[in-house]
Protein backbone atom coordinates (compact mmCIF):
# COMPACT_ATOMS: atom_id res chain seq x y z
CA UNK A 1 23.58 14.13 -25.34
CA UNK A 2 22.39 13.71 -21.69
CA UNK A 3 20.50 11.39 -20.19
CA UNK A 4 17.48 11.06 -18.50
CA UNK A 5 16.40 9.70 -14.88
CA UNK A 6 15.60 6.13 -16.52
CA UNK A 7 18.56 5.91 -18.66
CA UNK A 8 20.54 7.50 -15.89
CA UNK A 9 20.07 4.82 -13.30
CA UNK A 10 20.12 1.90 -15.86
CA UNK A 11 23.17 2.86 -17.12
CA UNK A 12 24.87 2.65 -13.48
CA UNK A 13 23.71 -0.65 -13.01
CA UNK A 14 24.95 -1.60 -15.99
CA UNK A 15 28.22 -0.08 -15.15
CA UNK A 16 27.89 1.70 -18.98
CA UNK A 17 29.19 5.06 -19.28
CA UNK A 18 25.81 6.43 -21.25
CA UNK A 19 22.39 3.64 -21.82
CA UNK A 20 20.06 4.97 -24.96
CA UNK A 21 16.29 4.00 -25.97
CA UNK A 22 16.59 0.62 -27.83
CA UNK A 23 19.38 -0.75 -25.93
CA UNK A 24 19.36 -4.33 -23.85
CA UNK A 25 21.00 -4.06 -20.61
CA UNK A 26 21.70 -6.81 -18.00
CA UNK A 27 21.59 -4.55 -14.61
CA UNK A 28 22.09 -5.19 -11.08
CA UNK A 29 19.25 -5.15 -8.75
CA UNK A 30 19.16 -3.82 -5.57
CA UNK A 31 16.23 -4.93 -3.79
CA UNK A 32 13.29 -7.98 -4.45
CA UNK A 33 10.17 -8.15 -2.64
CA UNK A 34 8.59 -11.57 -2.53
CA UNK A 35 5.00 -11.82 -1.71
CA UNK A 36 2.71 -14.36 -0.52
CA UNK A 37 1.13 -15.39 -4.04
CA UNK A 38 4.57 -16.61 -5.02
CA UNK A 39 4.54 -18.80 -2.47
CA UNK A 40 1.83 -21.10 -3.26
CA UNK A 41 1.55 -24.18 -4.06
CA UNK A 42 1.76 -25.38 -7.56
CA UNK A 43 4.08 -22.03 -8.16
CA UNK A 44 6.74 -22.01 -5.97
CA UNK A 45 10.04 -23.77 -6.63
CA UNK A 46 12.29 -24.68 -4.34
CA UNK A 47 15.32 -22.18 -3.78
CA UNK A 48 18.47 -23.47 -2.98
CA UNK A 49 20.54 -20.28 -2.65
CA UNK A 50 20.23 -15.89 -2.98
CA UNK A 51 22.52 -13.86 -4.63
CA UNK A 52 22.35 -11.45 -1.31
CA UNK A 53 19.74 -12.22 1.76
CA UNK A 54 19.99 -8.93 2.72
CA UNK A 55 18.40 -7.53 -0.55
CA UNK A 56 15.64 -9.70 -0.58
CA UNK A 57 11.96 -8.38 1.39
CA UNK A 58 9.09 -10.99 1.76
CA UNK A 59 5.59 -10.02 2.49
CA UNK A 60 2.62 -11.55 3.03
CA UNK A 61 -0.10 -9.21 1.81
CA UNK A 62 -2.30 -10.73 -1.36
CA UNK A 63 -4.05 -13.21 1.45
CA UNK A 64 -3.66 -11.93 4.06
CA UNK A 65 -5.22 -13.34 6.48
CA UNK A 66 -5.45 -16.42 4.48
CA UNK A 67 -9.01 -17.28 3.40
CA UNK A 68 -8.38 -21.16 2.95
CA UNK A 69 -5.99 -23.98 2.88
CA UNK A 70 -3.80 -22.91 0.07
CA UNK A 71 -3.35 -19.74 1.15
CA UNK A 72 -2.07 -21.17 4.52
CA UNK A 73 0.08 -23.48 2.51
CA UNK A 74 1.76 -20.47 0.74
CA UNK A 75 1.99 -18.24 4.30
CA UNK A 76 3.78 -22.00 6.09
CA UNK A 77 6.08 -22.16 2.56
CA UNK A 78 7.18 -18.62 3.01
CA UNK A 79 7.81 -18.57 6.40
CA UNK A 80 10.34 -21.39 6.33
CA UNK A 81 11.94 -19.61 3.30
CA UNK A 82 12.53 -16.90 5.60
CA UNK A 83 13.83 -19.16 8.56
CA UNK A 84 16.43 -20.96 5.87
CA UNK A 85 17.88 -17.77 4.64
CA UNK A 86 17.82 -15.41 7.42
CA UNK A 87 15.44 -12.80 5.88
CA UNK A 88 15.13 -10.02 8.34
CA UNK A 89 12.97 -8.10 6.46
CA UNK A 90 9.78 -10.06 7.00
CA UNK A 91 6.01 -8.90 6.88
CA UNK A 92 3.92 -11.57 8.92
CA UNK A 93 0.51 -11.12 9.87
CA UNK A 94 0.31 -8.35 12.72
CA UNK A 95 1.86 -4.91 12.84
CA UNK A 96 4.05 -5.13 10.28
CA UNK A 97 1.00 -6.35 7.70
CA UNK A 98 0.47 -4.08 4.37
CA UNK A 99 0.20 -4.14 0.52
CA UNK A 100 3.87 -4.57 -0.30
CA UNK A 101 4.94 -1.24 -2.33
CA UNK A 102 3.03 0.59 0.81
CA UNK A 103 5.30 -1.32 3.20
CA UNK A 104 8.54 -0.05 1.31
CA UNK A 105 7.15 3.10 1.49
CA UNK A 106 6.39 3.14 4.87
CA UNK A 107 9.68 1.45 6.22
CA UNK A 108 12.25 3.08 3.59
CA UNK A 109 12.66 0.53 1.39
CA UNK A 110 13.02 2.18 -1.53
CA UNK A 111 16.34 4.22 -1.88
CA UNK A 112 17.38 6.73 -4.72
CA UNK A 113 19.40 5.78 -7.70
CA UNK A 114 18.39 1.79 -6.57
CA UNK A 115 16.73 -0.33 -8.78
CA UNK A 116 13.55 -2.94 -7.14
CA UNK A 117 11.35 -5.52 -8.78
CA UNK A 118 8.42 -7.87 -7.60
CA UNK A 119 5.64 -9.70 -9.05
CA UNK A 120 2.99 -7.11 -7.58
CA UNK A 121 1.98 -4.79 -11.19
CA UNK A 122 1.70 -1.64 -8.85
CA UNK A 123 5.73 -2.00 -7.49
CA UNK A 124 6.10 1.25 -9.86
CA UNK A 125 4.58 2.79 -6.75
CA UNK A 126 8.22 3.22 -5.24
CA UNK A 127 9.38 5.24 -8.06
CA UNK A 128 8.35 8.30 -6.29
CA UNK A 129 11.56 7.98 -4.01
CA UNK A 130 14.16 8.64 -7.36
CA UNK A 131 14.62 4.92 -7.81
CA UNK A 132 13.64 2.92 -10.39
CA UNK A 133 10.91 0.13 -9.63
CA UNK A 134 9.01 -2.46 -11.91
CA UNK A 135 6.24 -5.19 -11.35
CA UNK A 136 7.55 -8.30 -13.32
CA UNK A 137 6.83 -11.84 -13.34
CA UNK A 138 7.38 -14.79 -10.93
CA UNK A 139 10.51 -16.07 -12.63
CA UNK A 140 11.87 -12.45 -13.12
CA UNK A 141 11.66 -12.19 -9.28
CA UNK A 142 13.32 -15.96 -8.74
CA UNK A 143 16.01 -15.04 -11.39
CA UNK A 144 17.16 -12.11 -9.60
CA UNK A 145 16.85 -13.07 -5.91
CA UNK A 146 19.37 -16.04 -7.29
CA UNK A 147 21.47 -14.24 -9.00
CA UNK A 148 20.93 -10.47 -8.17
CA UNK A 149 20.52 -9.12 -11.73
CA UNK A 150 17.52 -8.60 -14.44
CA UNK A 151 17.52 -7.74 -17.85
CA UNK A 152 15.35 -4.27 -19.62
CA UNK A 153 15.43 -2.93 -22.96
CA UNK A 154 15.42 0.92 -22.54
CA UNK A 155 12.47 2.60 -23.48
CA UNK A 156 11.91 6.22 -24.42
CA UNK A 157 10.37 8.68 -21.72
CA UNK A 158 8.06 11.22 -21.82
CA UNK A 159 8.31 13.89 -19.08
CA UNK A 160 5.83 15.92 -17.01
CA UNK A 161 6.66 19.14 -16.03
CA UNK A 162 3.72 19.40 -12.81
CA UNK A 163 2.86 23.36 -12.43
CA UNK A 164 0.49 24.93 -10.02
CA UNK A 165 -1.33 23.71 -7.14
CA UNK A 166 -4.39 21.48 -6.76
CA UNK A 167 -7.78 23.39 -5.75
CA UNK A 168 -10.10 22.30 -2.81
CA UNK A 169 -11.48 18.96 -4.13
CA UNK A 170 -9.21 17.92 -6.24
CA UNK A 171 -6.97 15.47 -5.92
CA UNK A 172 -3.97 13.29 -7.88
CA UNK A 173 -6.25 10.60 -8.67
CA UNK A 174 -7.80 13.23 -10.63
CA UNK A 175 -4.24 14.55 -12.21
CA UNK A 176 -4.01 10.91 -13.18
CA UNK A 177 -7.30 10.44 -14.89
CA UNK A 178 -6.72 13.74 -16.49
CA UNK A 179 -3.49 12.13 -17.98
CA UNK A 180 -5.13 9.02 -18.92
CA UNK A 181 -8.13 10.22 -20.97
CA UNK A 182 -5.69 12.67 -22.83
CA UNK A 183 -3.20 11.40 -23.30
CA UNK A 184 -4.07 7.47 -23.36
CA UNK A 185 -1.52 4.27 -22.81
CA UNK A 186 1.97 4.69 -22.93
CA UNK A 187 3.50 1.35 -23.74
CA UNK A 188 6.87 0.93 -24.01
CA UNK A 189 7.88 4.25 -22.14
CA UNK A 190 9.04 5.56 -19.30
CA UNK A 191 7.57 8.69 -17.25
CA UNK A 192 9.10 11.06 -15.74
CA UNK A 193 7.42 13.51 -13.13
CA UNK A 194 9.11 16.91 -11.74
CA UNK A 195 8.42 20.73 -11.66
CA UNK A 196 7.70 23.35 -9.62
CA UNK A 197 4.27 21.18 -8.18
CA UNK A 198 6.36 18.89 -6.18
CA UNK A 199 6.39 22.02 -3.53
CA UNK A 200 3.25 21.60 -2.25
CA UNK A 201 2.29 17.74 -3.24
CA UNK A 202 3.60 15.56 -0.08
CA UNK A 203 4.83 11.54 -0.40
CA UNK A 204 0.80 10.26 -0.10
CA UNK A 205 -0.26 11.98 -3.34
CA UNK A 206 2.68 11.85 -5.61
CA UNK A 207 2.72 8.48 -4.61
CA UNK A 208 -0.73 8.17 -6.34
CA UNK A 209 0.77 8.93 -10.14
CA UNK A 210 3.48 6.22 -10.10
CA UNK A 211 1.00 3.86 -8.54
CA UNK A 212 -1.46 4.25 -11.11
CA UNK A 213 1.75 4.98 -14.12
CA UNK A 214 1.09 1.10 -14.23
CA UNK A 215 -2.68 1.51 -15.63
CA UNK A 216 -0.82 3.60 -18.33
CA UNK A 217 1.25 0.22 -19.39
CA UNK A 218 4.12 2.06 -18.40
CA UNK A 219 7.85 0.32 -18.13
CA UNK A 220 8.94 3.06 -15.50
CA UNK A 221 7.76 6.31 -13.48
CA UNK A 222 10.12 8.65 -11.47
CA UNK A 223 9.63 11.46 -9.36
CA UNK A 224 12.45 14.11 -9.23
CA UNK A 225 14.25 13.98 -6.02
CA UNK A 226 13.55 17.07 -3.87
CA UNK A 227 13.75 17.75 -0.33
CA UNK A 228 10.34 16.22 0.77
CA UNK A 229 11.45 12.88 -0.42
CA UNK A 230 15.11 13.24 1.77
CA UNK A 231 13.13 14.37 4.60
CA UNK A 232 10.81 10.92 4.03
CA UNK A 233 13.40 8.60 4.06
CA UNK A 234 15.23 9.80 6.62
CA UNK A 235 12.88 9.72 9.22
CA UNK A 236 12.34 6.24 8.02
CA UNK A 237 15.98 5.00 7.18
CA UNK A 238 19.76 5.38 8.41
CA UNK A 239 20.79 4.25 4.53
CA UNK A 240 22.96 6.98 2.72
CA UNK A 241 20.89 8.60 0.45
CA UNK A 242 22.28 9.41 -3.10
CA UNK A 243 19.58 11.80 -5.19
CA UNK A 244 19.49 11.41 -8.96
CA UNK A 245 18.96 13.63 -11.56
CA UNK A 246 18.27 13.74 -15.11
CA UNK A 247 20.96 15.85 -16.83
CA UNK A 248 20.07 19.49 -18.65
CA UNK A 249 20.38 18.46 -21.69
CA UNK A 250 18.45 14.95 -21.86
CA UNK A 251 16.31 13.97 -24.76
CA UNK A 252 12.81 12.96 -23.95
CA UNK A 253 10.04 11.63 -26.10
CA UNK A 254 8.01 14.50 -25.31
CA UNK A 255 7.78 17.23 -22.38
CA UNK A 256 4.28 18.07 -21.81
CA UNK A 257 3.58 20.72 -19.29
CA UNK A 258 0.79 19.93 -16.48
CA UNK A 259 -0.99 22.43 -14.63
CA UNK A 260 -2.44 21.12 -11.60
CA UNK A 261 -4.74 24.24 -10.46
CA UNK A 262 -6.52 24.15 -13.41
CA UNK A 263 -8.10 20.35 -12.95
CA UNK A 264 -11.43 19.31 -12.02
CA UNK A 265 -12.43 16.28 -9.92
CA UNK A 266 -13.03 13.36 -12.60
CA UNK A 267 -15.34 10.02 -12.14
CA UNK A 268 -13.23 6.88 -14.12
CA UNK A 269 -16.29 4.76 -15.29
CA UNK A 270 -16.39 1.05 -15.43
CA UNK A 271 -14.27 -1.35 -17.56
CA UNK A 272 -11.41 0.74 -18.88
CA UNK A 273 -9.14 3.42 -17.18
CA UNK A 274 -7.40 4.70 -20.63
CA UNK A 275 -9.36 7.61 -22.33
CA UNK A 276 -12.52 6.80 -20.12
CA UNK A 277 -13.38 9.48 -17.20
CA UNK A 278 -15.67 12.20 -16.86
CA UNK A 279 -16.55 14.91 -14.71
CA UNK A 280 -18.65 14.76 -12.31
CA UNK A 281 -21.51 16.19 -13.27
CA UNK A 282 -21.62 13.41 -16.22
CA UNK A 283 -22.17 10.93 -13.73
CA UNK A 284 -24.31 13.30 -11.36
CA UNK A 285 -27.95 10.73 -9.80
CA UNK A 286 -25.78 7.91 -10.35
CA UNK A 287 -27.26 6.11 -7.63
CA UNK A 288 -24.13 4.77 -5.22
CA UNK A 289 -24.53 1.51 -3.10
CA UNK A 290 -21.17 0.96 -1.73
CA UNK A 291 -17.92 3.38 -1.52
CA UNK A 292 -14.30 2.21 -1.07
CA UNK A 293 -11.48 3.69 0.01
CA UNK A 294 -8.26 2.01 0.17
CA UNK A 295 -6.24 -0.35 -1.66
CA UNK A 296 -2.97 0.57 -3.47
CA UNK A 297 -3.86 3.93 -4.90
CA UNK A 298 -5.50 5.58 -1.74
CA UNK A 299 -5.26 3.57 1.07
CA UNK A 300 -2.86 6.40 3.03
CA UNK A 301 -3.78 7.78 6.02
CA UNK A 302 -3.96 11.10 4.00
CA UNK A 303 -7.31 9.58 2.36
CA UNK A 304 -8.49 8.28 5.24
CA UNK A 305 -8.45 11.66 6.42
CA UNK A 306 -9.72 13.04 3.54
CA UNK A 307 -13.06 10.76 3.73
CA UNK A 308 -13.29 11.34 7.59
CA UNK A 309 -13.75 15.05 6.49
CA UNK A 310 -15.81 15.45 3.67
CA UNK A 311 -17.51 11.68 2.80
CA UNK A 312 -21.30 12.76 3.72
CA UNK A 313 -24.21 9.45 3.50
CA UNK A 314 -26.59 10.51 0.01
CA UNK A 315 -28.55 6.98 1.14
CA UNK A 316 -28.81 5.67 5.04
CA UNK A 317 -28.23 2.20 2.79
CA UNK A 318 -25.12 3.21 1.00
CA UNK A 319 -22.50 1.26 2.47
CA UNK A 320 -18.97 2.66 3.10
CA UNK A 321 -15.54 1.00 3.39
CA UNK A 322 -11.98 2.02 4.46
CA UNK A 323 -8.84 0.18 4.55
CA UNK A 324 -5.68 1.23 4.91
CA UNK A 325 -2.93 0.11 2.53
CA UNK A 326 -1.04 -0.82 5.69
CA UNK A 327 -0.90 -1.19 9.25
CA UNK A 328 1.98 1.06 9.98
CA UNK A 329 0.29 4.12 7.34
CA UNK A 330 -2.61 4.04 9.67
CA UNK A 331 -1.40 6.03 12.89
CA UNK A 332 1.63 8.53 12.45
CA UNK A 333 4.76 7.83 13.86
CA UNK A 334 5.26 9.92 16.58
CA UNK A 335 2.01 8.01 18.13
CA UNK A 336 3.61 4.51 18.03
CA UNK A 337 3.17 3.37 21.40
CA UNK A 338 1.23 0.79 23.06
CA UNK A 339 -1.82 -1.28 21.23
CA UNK A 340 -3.99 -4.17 21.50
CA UNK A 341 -5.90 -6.36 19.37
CA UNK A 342 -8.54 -7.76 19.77
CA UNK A 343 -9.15 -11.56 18.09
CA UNK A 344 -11.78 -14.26 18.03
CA UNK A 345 -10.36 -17.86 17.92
CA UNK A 346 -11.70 -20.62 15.47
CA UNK A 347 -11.33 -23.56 15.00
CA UNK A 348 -7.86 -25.37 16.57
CA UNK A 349 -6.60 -21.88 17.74
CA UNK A 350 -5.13 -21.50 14.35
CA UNK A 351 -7.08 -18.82 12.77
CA UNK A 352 -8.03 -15.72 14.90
CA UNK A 353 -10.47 -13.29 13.25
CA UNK A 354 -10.36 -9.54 14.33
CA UNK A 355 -13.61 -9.05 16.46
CA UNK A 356 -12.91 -5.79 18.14
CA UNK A 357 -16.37 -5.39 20.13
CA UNK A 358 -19.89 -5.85 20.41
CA UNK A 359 -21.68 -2.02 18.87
CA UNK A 360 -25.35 -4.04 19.21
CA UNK A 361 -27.30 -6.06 21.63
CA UNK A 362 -27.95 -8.77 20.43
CA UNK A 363 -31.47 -8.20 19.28
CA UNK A 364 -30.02 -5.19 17.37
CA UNK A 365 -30.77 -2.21 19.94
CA UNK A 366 -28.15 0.82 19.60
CA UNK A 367 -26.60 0.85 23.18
CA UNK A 368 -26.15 4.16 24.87
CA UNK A 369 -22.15 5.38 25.01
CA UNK A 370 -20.31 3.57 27.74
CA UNK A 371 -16.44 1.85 27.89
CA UNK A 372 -16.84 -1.55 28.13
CA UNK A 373 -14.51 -2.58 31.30
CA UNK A 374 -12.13 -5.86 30.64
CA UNK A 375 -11.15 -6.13 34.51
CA UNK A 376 -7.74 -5.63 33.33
CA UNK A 377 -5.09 -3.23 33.43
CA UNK A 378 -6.27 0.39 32.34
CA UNK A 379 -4.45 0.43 29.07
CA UNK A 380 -6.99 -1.76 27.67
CA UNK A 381 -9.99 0.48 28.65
CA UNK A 382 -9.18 3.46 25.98
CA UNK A 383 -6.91 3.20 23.19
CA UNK A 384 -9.67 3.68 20.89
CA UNK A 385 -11.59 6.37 22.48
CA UNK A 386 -15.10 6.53 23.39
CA UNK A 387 -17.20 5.08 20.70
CA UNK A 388 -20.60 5.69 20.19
CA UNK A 389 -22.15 2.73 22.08
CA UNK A 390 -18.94 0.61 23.28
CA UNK A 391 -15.21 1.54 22.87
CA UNK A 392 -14.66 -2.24 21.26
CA UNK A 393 -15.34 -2.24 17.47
CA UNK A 394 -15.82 -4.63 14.61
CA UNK A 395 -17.18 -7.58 16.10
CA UNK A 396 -18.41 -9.47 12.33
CA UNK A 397 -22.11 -10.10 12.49
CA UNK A 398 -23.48 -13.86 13.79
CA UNK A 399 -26.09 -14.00 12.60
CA UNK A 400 -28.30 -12.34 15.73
CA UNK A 401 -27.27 -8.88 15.23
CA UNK A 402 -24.05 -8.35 16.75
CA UNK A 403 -21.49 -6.70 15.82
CA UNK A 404 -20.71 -5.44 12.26
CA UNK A 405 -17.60 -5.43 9.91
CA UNK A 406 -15.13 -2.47 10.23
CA UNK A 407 -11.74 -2.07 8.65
CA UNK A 408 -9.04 -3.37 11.27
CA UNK A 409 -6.18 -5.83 10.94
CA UNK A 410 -4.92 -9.15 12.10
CA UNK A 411 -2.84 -9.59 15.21
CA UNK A 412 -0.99 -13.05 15.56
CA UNK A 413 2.19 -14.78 17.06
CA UNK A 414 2.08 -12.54 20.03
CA UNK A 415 1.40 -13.07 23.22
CA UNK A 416 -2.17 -13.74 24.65
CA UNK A 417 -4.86 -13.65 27.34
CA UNK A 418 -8.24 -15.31 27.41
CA UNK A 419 -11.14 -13.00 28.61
CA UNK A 420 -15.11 -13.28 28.24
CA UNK A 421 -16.51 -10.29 26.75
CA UNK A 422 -20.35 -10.25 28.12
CA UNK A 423 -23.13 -8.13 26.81
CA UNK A 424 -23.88 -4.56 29.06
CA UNK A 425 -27.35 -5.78 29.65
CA UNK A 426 -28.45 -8.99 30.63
CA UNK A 427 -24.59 -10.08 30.74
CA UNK A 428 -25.19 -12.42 28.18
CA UNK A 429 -21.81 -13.83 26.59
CA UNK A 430 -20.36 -13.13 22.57
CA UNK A 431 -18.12 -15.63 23.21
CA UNK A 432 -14.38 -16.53 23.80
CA UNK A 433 -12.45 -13.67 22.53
CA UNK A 434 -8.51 -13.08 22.92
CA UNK A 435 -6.84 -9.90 23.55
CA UNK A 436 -3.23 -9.98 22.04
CA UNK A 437 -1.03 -7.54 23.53
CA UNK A 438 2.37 -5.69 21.78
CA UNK A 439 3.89 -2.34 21.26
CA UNK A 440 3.82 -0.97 17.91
């Protein structure tokens, strides 16, 4: 009998001829992403050598920017772990900043027929590019960045055959909830996703089933490799690219056929995401006091779009939040040009706080649309756009009325110019501010 993705792909790492459900297998790994939470102190232990520096990512992404001393700690630790090996592929605070499976999304990390682990539970994510990728724990990661090898016992898989095509307002969060509350947990499995679907689904929202395959308890998820997913990685990677697929005759657990025009948009309620969402209407005068969108799930610039166009206030006082999963998902590629940040220094200059611009006066009066000019070179005046009162943005609140929160990220370790930023009326200053400079 054939085999399927999973068993496929374990089986080469393994070097086996044929891997079957049940079986232990020692396999090579190909890739380990080590992020900041592994660094901290109390956890991390001291590595004296890597199977392959090349394989290894680190990220700094669960506190980011750190909140307090041990985070700092963990961010100083990492950093000279990167300097003593030679990592290149490093995500500091800045540009390259992001939640860690977005980042090997977003820079081609993820290759087909490879096999990835980290500590982070959503690293499943990257099973969407025909690899195989599991969350595992702290000394699963340090075991195979030493040695370059992990250990699985096969599990059986279960395979969705995707049909159809999603109607207006639906989306694969919704697919996902639809397969959790019928279908429940599936421990000890792997899942594998294909069918005629993947035509019209793009990377963002198949990317939102394997995310979320690890709310199922699932050991793996897999997309089948098509031509969306080549087209992905090249524009992202020069690596050869090797598609997988499961053989015709493969035995799965079960092949259960999933019709995505025929779904409904779905509400998960609190506590529990097996076997608990509703539609809509079951939560209809629910009263709402704060939206968010972003994260791991739906933090793509695809959602970001998607609330742009549709979110609509029920309450003036309902509060809404964005944030991308990543710095580099937020603006498409062909836009990568120059940028500027905009950051607020504390302290002994070593923490800088995003303040990008003063929206109030500071008695709280909306100010009429205007750029606010820095005196400097014109590339500074309107990379933003005209907002509606000043073209800076996200200045926190002090306490008098300026500024509020808004979703942008960190800039550091880049070069730097100290400016005043005054007040339109009455010139009255918010403070020493600096503008950090760098092409994206």
């Amino acid at each position: 009998m054939g085999m399927t993705l999973t068993e496929k792909i374990l089986a080469r790492k393994t070097g086996q001829a044929k891997v079957s459900p049940g079986d232990m297998v020692t396999v090579g790994v190909d890739t380990v992403v080590l992020v900041d939470t592994m660094f901290a102190p109390g956890r991390w232990r001291t590595i004296k050598k890597l199977d392959n520096p090349e394989r290894v990512i680190v990220v700094l992404d669960h506190r980011a920017p750190t909140p307090d001393k041990q985070g700092a700690a963990s961010h100083q630790t990492a950093r000279k772990f990167v300097e003593q090996f030679g990592i290149k592929r490093f995500h500091d605070i800045g540009y390259d900043q992001g939640i860690s499976h977005q980042l090997v999304a977003d820079f081609g990390y993820a290759l087909p027929g490879s096999l990835l682990v980290c500590s982070d539970s959503h690293t499943g994510s990257a099973g969407v590019f025909n690899c195989l990728a599991r969350g595992v724990g702290v000394p699963d990661v340090v075991y195979a960045a030493t040695l370059g090898e992990t250990w699985f016992i096969v599990g059986e898989t279960i395979r969705y055959e995707l049909t159809g095509k999603l109607v207006n307002g639906v989306t694969m969060k919704d697919a996902f909830l639809q397969i959790a509350g019928k279908f429940g947990d599936h421990t000890n499995t792997n899942i594998e996703y294909g069918g005629p679907a993947l035509a019209n689904l793009s990377i963002s929202a198949r990317k939102t089933l394997t995310t979320m395959s690890t709310e199922l308890s699932a050991d793996f998820s897999i997309f089948d490799a098509d031509d969306v997913m080549v087209d992905w990685l090249r524009a992202r990677t020069k690596a050869d690219i090797e598609c997988v697929y499961a053989d015709t005759d493969a035995t799965y657990q079960e092949v259960r056929r999933f019709d995505l025009g025929h779904l409904e948009p779905l509400v998960a309620f609190p506590d529990s995401v097996i076997e608990n969402s509703q539609s809509v209407a079951a939560a209809a005068g629910t009263r709402i006091d704060q939206a968010f969108v972003g994260s791991c799930a739906n933090g793509t610039l695809e959602d970001g779009a998607r609330r742009g166009s549709r979110a609509r206030p029920a309450r003036r006082s309902a509060r809404a939040l964005h944030r991308d999963a990543s710095v580099a998902s937020r603006l498409p590629r062909s836009k990568r040009g120059g940028h500027h940040h905009h950051t607020r220094q504390r302290g002994c200059g070593r923490d800088r706080v995003d303040v990008r611009g003063v929206r109030r006066h500071a008695h709280g009066h909306p100010r009429r649309e205007r750029n606010m000019h820095h005196g400097l070179d014109a590339q500074f005046q309107r990379p933003h756009g005209r907002s509606e009162r000043t073209h800076l943005h996200g200045l926190p609140g002090d306490g008098r009325g300026v500024g509020d929160t808004r979703r942008h990220y960190r800039s550091t370790r880049v070069p730097a110019m100290k400016v005043k930023i005054f007040c339109h009326r009455g010139h009255r200053e918010h403070g020493e501010l600096q503008i950090r400079w760098f092409s994206l």
